[in-house]
C-alpha atoms as a PDB file:
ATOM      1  CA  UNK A   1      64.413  -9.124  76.682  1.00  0.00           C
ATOM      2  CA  UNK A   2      61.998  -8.048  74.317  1.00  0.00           C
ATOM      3  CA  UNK A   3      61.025  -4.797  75.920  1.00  0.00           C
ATOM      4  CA  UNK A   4      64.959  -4.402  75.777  1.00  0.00           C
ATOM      5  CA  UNK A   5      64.852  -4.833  72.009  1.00  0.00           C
ATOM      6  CA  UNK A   6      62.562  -2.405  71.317  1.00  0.00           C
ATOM      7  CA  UNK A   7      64.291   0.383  73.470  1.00  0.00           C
ATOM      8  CA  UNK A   8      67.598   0.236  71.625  1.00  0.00           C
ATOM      9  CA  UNK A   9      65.334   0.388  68.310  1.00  0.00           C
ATOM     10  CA  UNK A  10      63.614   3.426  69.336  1.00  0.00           C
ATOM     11  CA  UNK A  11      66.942   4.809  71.029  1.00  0.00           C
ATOM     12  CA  UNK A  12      68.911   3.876  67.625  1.00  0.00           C
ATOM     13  CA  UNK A  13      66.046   6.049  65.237  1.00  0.00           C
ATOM     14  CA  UNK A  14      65.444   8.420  67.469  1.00  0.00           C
ATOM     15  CA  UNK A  15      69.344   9.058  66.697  1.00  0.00           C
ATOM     16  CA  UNK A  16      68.790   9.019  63.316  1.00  0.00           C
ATOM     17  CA  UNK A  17      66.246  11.421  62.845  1.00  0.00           C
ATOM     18  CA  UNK A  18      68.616  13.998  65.038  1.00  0.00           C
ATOM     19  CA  UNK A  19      71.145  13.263  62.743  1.00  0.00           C
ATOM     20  CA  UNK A  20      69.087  13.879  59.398  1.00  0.00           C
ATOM     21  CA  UNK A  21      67.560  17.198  60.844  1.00  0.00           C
ATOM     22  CA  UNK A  22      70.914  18.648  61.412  1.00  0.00           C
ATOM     23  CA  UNK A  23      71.302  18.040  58.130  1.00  0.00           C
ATOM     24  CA  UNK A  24      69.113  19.431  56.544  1.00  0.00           C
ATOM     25  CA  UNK A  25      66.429  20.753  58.776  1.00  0.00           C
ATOM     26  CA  UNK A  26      63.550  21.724  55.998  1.00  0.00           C
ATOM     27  CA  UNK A  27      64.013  18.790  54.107  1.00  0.00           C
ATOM     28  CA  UNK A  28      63.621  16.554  56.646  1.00  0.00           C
ATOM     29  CA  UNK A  29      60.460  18.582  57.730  1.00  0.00           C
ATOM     30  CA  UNK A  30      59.042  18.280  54.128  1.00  0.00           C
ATOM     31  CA  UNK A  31      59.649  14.342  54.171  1.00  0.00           C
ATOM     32  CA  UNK A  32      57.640  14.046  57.546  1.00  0.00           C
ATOM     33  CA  UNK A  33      54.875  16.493  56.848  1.00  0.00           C
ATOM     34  CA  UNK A  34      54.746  14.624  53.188  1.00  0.00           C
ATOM     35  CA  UNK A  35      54.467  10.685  54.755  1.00  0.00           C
ATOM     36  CA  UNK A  36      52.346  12.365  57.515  1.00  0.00           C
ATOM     37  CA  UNK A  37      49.746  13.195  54.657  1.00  0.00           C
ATOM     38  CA  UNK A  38      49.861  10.012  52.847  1.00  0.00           C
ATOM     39  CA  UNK A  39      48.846   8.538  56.172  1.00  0.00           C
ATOM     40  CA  UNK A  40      46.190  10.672  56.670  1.00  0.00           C
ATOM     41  CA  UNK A  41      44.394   9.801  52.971  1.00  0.00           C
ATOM     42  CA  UNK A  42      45.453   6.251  52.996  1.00  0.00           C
ATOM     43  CA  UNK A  43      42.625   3.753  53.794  1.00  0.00           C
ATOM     44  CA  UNK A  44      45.110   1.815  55.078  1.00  0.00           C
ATOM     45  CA  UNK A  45      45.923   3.821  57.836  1.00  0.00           C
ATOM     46  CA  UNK A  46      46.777   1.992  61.081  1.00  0.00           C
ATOM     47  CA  UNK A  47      48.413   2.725  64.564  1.00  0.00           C
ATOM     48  CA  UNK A  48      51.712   0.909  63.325  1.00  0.00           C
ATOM     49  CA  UNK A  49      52.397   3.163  60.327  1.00  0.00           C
ATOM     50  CA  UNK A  50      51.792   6.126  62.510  1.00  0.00           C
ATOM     51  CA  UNK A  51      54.405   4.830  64.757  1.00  0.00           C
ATOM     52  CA  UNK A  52      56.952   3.951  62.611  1.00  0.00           C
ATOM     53  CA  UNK A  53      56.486   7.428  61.247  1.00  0.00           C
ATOM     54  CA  UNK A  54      56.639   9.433  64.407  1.00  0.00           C
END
């Protein structure tokens, strides 16, 4: 049930993030590229952040 869970999740913001490029498809670019380089200089980089990011 579980693995179930998590599919929809990942099925629901991979949706999302369709949505918000067609929007507005540099902006959304920026905001990625922008969290992507907090992760990289935060100490408190982990696998999970990366994840939720991507």
């Amino acid at each position: 049930m579980k693995d179930n869970d998590v599919l929809v999740q990942y099925k629901i913001m991979r949706q999302i993030l369709i949505y918000l490029s067609h929007l507005d498809h540099e902006d959304t670019e920026k905001q990625m590229l922008k969290k992507l380089s907090k992760q990289l200089k935060d100490e408190d980089w982990t696998w999970n952040n990366l994840n939720t990011l991507c």
